[in-house]
N, C-alpha and C. Protein backbone atom coordinates (compact mmCIF):
# COMPACT_ATOMS: atom_id res chain seq x y z
N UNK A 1 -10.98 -18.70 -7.83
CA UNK A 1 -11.09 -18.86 -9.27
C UNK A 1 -9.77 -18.38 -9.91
N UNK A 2 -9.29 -19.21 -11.01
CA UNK A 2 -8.18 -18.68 -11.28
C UNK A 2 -8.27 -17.69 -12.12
N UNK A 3 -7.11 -16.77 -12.57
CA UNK A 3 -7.14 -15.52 -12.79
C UNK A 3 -5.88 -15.29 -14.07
N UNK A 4 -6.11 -15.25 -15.25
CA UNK A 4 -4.97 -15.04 -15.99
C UNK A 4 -4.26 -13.54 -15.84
N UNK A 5 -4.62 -12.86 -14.82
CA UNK A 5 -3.49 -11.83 -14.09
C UNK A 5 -2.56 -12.19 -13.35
N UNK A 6 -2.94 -13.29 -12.38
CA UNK A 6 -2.36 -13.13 -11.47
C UNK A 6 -2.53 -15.26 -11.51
N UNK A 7 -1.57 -16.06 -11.94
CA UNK A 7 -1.14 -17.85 -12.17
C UNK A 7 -0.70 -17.69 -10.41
N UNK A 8 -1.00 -18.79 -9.60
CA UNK A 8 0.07 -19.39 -9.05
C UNK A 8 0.57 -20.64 -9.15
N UNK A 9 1.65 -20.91 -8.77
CA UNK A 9 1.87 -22.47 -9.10
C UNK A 9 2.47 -22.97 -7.64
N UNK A 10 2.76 -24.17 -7.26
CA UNK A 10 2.92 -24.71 -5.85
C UNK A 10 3.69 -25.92 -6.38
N UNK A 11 4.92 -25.82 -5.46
CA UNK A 11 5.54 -27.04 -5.63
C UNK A 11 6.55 -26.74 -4.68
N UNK A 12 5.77 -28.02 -3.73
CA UNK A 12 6.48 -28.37 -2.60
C UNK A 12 6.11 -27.46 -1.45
N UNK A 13 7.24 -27.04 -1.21
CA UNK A 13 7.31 -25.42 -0.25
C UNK A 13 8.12 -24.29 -0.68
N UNK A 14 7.28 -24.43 -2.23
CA UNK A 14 7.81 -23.22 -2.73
C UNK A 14 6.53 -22.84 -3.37
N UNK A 15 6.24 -21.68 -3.46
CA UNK A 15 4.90 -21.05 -4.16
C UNK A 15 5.47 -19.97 -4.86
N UNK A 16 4.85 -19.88 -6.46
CA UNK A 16 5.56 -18.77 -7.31
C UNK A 16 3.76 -18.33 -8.03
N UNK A 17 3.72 -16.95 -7.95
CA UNK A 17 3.24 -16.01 -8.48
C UNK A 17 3.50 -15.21 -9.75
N UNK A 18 2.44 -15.90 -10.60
CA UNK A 18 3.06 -14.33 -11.89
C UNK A 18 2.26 -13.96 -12.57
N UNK A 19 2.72 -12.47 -12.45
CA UNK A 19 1.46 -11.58 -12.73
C UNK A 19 1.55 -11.23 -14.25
N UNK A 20 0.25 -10.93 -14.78
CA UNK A 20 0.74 -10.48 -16.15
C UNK A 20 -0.61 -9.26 -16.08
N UNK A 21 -0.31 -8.11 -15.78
CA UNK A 21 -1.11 -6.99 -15.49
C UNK A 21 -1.23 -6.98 -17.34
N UNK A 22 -2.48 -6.41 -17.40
CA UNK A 22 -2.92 -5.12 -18.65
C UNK A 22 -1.84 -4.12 -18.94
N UNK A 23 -1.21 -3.61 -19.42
CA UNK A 23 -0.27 -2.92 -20.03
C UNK A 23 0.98 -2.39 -18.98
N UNK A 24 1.24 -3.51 -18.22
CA UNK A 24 1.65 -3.73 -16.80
C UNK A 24 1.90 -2.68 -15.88
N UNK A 25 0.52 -2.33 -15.68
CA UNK A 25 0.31 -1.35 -14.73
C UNK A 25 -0.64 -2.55 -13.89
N UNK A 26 -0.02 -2.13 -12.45
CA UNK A 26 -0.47 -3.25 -11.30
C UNK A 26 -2.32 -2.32 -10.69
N UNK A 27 -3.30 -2.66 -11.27
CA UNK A 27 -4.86 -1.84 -11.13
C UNK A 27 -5.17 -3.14 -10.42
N UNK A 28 -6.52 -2.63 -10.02
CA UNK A 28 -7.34 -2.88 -8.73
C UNK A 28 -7.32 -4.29 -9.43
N UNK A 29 -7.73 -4.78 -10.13
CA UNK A 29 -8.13 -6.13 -11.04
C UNK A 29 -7.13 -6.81 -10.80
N UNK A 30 -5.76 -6.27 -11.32
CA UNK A 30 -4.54 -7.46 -11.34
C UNK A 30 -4.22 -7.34 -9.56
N UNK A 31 -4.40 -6.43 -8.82
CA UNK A 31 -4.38 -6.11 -6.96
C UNK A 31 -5.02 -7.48 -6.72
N UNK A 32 -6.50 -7.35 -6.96
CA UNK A 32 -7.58 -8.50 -6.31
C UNK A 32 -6.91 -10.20 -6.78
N UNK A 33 -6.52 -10.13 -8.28
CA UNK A 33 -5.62 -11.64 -8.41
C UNK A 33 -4.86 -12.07 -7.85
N UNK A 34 -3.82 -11.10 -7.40
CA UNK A 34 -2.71 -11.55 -6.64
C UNK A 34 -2.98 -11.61 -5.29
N UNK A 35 -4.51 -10.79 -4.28
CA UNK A 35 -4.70 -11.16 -3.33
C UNK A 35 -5.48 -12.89 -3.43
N UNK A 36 -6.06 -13.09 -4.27
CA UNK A 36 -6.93 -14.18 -4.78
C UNK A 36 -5.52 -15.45 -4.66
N UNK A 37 -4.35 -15.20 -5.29
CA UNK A 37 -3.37 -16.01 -5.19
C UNK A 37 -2.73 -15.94 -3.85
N UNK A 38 -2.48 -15.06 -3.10
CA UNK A 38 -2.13 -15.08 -1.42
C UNK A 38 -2.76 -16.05 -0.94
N UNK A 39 -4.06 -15.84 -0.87
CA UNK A 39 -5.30 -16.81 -0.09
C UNK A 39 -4.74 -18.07 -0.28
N UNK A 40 -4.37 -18.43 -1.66
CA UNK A 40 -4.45 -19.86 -1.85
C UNK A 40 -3.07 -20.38 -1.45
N UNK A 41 -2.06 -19.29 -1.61
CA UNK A 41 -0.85 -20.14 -0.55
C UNK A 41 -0.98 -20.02 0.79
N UNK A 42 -1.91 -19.14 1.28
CA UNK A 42 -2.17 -19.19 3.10
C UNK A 42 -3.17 -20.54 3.01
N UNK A 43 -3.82 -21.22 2.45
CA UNK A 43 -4.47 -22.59 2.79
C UNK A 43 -4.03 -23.19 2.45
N UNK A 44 -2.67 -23.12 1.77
CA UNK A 44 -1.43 -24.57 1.08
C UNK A 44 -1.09 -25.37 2.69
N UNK A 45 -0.63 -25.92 2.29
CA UNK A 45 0.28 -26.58 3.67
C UNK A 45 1.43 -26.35 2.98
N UNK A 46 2.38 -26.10 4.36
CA UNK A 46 3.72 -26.47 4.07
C UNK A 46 4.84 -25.34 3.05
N UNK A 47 4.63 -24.19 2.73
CA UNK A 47 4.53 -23.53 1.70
C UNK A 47 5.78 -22.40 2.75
N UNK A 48 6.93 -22.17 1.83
CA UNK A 48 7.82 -21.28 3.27
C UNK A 48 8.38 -20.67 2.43
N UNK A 49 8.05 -20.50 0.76
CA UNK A 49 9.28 -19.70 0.20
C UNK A 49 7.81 -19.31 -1.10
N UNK A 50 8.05 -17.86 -1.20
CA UNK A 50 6.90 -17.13 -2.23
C UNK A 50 8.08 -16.79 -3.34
N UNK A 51 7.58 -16.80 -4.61
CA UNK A 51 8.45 -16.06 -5.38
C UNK A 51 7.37 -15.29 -6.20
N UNK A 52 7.78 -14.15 -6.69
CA UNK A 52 6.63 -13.20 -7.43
C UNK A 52 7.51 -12.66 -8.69
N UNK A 53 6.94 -13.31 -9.95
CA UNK A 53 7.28 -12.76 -10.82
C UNK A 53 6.44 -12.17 -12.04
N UNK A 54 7.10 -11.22 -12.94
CA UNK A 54 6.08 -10.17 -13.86
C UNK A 54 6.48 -10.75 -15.36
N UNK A 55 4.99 -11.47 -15.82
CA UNK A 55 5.14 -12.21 -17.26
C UNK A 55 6.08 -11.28 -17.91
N UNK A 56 6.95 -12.03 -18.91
CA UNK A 56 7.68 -10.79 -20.05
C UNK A 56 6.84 -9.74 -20.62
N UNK A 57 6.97 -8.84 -20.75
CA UNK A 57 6.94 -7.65 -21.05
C UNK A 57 6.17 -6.86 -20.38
N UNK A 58 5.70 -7.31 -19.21
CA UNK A 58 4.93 -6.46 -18.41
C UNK A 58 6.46 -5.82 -17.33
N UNK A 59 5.90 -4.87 -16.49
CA UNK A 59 6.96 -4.16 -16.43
C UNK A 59 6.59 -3.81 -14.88
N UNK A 60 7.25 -3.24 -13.57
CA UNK A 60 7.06 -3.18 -12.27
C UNK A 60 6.54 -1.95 -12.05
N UNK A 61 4.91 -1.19 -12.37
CA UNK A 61 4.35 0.15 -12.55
C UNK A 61 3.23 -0.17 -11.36
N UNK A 62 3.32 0.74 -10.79
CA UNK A 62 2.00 0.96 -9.89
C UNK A 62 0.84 1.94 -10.07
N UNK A 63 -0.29 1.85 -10.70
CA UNK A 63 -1.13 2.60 -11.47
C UNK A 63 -1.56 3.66 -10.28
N UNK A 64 -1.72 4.69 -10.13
CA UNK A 64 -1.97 5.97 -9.50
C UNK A 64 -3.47 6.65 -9.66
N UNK A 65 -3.70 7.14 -8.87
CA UNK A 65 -5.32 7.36 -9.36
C UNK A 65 -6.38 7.91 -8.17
N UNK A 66 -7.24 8.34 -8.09
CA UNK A 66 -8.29 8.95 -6.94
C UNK A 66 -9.21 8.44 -7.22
């Protein structure tokens, strides 16, 4: 199901990812989208180049937590 955290798009044998986390901290929610988007380039065919990028203004944070 798609996921407005975590778009992928496919073209060709190139697959691009972009995330747009909640106050771009990367949490379990925007984690599970972007595994949700993996899946779907491991059943692409043909697919040899990933690119991963972070919508504007979200920012490269890894949320911390117990």
């Amino acid at each position: 199901m798609p996921s407005p955290l975590a778009t992928l798009h496919l073209d060709g044998a190139i697959a691009t990812i972009t995330l747009a986390p909640p106050g771009g901290l990367l949490d379990r929610a925007t984690s599970e989208a972007l595994a949700d988007a993996a899946r779907g380039i491991a059943e692409a065919q043909g697919v040899r180049v990933v690119i991963v990028l972070a919508r504007a203004g979200a920012s490269a944070s890894v949320a911390q937590g117990g």
